[in-house]
N, C-alpha and C. Protein backbone atom coordinates (compact mmCIF):
# COMPACT_ATOMS: atom_id res chain seq x y z
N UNK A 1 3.19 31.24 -16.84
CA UNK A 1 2.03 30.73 -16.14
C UNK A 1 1.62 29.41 -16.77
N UNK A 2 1.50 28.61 -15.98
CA UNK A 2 1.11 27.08 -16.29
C UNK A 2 -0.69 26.49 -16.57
N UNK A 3 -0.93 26.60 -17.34
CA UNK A 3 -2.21 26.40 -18.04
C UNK A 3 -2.44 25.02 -17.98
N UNK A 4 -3.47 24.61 -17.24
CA UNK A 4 -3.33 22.55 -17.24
C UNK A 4 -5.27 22.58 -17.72
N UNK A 5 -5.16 21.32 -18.28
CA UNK A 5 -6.56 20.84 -18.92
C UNK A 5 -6.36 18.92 -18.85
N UNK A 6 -7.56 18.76 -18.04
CA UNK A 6 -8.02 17.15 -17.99
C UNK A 6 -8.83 17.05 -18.65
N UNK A 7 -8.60 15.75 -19.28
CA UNK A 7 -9.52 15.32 -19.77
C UNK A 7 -9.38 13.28 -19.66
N UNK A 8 -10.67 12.70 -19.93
CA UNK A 8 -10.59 11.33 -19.37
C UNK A 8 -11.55 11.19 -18.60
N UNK A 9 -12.65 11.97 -18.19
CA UNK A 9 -13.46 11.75 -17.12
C UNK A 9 -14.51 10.76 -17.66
N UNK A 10 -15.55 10.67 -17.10
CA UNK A 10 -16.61 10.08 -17.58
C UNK A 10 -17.54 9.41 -16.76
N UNK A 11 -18.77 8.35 -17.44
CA UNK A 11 -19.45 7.22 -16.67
C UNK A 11 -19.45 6.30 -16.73
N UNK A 12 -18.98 5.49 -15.45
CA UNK A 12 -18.63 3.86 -15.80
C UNK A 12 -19.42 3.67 -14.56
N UNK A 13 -19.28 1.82 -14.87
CA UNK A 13 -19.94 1.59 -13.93
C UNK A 13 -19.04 1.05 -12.55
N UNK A 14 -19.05 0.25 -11.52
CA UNK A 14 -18.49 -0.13 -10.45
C UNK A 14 -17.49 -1.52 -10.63
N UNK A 15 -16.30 -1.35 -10.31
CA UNK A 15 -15.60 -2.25 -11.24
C UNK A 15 -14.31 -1.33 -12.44
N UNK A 16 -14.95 -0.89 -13.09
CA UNK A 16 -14.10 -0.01 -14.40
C UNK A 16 -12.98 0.42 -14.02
N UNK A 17 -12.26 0.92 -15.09
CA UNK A 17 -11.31 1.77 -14.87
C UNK A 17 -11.17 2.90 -15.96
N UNK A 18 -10.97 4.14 -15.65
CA UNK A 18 -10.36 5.35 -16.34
C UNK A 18 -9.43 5.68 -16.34
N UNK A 19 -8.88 6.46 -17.20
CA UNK A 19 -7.31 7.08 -17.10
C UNK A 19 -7.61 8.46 -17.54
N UNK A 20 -7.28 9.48 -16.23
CA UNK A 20 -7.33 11.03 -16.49
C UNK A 20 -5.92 11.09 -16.56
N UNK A 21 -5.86 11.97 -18.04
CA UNK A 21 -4.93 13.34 -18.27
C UNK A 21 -4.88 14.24 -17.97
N UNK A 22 -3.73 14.93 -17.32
CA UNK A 22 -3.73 16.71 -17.66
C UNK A 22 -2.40 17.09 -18.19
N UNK A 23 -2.84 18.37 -19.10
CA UNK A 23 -1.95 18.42 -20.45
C UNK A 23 -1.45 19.77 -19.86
N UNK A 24 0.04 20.19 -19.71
CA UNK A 24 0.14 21.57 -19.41
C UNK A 24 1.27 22.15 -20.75
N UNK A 25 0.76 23.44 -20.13
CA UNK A 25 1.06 24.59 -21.83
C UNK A 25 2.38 25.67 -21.56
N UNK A 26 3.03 25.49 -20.41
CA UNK A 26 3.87 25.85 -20.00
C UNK A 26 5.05 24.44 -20.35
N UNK A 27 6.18 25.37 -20.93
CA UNK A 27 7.73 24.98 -20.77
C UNK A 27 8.29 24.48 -19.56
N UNK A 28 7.62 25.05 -18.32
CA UNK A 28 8.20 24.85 -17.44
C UNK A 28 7.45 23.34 -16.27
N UNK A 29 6.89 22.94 -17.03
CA UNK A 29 5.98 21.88 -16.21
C UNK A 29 6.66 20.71 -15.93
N UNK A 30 7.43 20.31 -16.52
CA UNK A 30 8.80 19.55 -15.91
C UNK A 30 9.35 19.84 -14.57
N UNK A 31 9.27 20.68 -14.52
CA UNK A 31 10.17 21.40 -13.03
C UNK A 31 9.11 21.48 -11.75
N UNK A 32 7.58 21.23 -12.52
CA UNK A 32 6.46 21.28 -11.65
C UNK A 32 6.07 19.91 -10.62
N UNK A 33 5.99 19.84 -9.02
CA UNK A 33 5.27 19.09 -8.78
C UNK A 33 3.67 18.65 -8.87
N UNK A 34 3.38 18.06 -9.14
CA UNK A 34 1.94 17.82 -9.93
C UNK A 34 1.12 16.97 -9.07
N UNK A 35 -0.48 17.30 -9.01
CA UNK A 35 -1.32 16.13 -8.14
C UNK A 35 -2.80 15.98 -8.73
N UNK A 36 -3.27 15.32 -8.37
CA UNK A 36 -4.69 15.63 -8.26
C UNK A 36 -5.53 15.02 -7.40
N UNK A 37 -6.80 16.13 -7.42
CA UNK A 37 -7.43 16.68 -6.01
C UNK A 37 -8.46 16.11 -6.84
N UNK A 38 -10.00 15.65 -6.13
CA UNK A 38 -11.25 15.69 -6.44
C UNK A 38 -11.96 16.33 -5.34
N UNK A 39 -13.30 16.51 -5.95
CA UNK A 39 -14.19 17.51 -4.80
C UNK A 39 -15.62 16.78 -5.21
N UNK A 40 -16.44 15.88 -4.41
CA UNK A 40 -17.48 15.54 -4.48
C UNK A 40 -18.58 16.86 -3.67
N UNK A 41 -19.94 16.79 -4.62
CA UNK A 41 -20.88 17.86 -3.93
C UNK A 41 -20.77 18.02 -2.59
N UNK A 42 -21.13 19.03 -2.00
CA UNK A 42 -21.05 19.50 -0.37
C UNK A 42 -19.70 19.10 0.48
N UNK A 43 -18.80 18.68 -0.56
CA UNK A 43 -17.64 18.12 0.09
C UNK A 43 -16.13 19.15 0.27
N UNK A 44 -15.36 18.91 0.71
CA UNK A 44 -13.81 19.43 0.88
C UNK A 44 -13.26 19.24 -0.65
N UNK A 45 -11.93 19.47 -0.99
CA UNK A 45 -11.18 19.12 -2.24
C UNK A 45 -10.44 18.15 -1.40
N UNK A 46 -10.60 16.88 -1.61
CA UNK A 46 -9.40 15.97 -1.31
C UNK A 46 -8.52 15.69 -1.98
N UNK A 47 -7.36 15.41 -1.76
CA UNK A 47 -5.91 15.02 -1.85
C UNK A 47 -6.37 13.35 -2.44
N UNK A 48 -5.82 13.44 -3.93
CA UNK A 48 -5.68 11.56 -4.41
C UNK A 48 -4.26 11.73 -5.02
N UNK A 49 -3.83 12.40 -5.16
CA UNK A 49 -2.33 11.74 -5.61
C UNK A 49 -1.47 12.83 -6.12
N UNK A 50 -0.15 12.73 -5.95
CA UNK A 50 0.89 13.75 -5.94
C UNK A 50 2.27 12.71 -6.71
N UNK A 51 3.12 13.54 -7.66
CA UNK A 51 3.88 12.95 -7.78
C UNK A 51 5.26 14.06 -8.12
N UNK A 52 6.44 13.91 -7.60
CA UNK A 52 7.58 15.12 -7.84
C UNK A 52 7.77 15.11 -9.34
N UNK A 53 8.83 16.55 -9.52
CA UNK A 53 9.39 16.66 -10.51
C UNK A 53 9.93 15.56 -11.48
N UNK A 54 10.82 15.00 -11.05
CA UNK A 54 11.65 14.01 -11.58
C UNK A 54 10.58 12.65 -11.68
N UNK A 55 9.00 12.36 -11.27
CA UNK A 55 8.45 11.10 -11.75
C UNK A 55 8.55 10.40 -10.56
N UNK A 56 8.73 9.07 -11.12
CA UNK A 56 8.69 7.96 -9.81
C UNK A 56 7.13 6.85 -9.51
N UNK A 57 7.06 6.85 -8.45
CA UNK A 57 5.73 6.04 -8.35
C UNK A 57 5.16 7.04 -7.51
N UNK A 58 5.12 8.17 -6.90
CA UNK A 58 4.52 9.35 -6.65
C UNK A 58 3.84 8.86 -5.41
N UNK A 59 2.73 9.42 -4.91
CA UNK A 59 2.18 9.29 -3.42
C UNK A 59 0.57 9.22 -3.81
N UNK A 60 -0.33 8.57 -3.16
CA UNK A 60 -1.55 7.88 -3.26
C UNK A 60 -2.08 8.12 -1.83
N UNK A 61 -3.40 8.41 -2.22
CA UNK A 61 -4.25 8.85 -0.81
C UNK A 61 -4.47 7.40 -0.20
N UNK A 62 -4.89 6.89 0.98
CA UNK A 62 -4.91 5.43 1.38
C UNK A 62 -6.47 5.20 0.77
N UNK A 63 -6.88 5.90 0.42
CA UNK A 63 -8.71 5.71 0.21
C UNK A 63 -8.47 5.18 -1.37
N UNK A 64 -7.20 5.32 -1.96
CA UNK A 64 -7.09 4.93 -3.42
C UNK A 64 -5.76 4.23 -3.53
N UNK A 65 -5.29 3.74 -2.56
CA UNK A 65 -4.06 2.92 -2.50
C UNK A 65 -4.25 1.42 -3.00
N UNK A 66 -3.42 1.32 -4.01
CA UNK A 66 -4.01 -0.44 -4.82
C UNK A 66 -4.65 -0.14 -5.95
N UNK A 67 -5.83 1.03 -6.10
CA UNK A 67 -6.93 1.22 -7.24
C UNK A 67 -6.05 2.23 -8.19
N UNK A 68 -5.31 3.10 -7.76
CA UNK A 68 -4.71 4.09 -8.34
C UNK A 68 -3.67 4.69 -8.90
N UNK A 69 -2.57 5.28 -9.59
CA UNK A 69 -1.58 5.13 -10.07
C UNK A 69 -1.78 6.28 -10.58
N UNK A 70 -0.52 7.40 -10.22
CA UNK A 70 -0.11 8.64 -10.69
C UNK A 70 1.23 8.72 -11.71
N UNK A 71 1.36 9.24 -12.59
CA UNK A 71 2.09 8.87 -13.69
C UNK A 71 2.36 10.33 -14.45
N UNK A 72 3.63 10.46 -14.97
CA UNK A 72 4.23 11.66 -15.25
C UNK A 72 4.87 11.28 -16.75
N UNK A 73 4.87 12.35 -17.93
CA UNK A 73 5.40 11.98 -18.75
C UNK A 73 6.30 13.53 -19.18
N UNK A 74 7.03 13.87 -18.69
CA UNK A 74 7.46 15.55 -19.21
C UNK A 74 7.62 15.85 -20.82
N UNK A 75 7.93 14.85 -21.00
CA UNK A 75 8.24 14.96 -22.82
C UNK A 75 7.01 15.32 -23.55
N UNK A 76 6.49 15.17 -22.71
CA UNK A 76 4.45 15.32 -22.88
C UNK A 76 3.79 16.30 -22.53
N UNK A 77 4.76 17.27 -21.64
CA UNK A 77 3.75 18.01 -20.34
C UNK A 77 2.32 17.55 -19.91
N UNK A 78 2.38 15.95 -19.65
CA UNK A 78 1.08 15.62 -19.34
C UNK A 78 1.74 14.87 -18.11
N UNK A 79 0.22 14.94 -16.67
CA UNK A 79 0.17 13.27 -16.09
C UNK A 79 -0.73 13.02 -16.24
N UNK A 80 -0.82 11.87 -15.60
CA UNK A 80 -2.27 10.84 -15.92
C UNK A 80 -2.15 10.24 -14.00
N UNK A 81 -3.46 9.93 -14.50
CA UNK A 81 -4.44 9.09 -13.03
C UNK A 81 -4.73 8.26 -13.86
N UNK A 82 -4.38 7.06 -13.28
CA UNK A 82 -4.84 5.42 -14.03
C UNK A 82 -5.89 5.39 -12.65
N UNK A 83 -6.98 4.90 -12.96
CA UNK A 83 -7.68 4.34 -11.80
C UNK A 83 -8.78 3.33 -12.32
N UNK A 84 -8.23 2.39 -11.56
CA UNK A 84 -8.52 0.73 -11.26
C UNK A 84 -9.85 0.47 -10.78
N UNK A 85 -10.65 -0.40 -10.97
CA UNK A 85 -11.81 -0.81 -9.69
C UNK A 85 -12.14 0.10 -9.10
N UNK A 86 -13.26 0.93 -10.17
CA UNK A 86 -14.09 2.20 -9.30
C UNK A 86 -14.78 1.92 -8.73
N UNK A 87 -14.99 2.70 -7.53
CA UNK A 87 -16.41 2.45 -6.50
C UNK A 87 -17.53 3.62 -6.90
N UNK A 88 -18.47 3.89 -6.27
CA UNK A 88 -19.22 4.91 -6.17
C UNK A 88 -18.66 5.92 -5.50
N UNK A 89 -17.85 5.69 -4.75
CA UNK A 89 -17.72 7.07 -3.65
C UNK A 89 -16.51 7.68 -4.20
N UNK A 90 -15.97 6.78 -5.48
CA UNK A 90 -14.56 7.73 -6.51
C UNK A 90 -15.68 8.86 -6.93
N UNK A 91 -16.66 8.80 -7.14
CA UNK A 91 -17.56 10.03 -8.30
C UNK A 91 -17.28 11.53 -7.46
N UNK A 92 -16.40 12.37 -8.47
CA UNK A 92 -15.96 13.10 -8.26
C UNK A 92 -15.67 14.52 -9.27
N UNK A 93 -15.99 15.10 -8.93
CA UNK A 93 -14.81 16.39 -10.32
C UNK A 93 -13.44 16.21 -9.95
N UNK A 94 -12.60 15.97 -10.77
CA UNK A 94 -11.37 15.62 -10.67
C UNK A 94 -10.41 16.67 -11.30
N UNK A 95 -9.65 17.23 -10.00
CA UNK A 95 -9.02 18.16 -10.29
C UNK A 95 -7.28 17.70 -10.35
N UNK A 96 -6.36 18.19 -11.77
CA UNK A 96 -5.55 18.56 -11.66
C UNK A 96 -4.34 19.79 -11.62
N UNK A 97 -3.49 20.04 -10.56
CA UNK A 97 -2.71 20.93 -10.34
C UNK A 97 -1.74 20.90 -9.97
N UNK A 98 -1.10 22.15 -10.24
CA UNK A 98 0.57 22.12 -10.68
C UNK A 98 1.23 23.36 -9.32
N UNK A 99 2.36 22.92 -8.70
CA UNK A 99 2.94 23.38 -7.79
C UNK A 99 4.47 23.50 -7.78
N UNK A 100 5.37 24.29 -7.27
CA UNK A 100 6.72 24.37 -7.07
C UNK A 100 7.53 23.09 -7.27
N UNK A 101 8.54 23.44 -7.11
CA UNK A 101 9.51 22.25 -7.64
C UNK A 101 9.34 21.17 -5.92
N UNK A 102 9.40 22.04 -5.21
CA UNK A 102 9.30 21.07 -3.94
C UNK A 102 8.18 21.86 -3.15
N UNK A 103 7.67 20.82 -2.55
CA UNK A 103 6.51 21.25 -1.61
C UNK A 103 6.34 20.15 -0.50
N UNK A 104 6.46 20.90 0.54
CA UNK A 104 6.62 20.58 2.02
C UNK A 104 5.19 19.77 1.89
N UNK A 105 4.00 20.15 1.86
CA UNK A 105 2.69 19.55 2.39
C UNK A 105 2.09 19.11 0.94
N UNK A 106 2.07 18.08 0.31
CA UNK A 106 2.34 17.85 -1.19
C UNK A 106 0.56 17.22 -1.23
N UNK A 107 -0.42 17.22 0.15
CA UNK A 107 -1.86 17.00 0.39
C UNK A 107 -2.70 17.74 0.29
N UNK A 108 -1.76 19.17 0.22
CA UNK A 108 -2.82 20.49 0.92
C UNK A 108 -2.68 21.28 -0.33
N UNK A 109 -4.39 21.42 -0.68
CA UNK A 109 -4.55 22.17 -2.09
C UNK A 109 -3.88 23.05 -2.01
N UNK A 110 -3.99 24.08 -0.76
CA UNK A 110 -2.82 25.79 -1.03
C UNK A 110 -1.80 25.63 -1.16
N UNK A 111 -0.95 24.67 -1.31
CA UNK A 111 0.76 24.56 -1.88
C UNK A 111 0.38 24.61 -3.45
N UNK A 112 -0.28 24.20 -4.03
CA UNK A 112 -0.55 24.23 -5.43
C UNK A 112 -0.86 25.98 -5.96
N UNK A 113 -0.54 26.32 -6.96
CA UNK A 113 -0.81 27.48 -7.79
C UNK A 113 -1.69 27.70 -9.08
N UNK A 114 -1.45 26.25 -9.57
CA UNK A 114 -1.98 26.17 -10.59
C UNK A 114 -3.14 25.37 -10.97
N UNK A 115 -4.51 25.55 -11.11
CA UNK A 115 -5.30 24.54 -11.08
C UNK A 115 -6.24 24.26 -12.36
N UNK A 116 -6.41 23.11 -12.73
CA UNK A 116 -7.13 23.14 -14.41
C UNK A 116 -8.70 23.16 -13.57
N UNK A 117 -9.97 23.03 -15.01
CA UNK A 117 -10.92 23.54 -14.36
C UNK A 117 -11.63 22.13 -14.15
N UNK A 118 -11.34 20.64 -14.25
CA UNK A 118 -12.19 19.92 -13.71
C UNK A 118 -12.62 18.78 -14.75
N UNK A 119 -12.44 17.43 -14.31
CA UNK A 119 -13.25 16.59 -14.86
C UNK A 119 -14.02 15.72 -14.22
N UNK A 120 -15.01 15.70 -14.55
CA UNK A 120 -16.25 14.31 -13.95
C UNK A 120 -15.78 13.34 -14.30
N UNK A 121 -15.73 12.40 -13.18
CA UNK A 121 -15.89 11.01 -13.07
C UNK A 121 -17.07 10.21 -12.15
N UNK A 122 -18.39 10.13 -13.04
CA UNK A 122 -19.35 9.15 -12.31
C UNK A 122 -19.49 7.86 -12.04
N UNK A 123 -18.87 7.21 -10.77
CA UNK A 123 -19.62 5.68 -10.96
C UNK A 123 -20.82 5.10 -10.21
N UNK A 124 -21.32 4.33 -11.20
CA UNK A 124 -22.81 3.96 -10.92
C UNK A 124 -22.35 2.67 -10.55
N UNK A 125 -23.62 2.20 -9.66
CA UNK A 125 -23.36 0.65 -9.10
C UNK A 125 -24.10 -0.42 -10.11
C-alpha cells in the first residue's frame, strides 16, 4: 500500500511561486501513475496535473498551462508541482495521488487509489 505525504504548501502572495512535494513509502511508486488534484471550499476536486510511470513532461490542466510543471523523480519516490505566477483562484488544498501503471481517464479522481491528506496553498492579492 502506497502511503504519499505533501508538503510545500503555504502563503504567498499573487505573482509567487511554490513547489509541492509528495513523498511515497511504497517500493512500488515507480510503477505508479501520479497527479495532483486540488479542492477549493464548496468546490469539486479538480484535476491539475498527471504525469506516467516512466516521467516525461506529464499533462497540465489548461487553467494551469504555462504556470505549472509536474515532475517525477523515482529514485526519490517523490513528485513535485512547480507552480509559477500564482493567482488567487490557485488557493487550494492540494492533493496528491497515486494510481495504476496506466490509466485510461488520468483527470478523474476515481482512477486514483491512493491519496495523501492535503496541502494548503493560499494566494493573497
Amino acid at each position: 500500500q502506497v502511503q504519499l505525504v505533501e508538503s510545500g504548501g503555504g502563503s504567498v502572495q499573487a505573482g509567487a511561486s511554490l513547489r509541492l512535494s509528495c513523498a511515497g513509502s511504497d517500493r512500488t511508486f515507480s510503477t505508479n501513475s501520479m497527479a495532483w488534484f486540488r479542492q477549493a471550499p464548496t468546490k469539486e476536486r479538480d484535476f491539475v496535473a498527471a504525469i506516467i510511470w516512466t516521467g516525461g513532461s506529464g499533462d497540465v490542466a489548461d487553467s494551469v498551462k504555462g504556470r505549472f510543471t509536474i515532475s517525477r523523480d523515482n529514485a526519490k519516490n517523490t513528485v513535485y508541482l512547480q507552480m509559477n505566477s500564482l493567482k488567487p483562484e490557485d488557493s487550494a488544498v492540494y492533493y496528491c495521488a497515486a494510481g495504476p501503471r496506466r490509466i485510461a481517464r488520468f483527470t478523474q479522481p476515481d482512477e486514483y487509489n491512493y491519496w495523501g491528506q492535503g496541502t494548503q496553498v493560499t494566494v493573497s492579492v
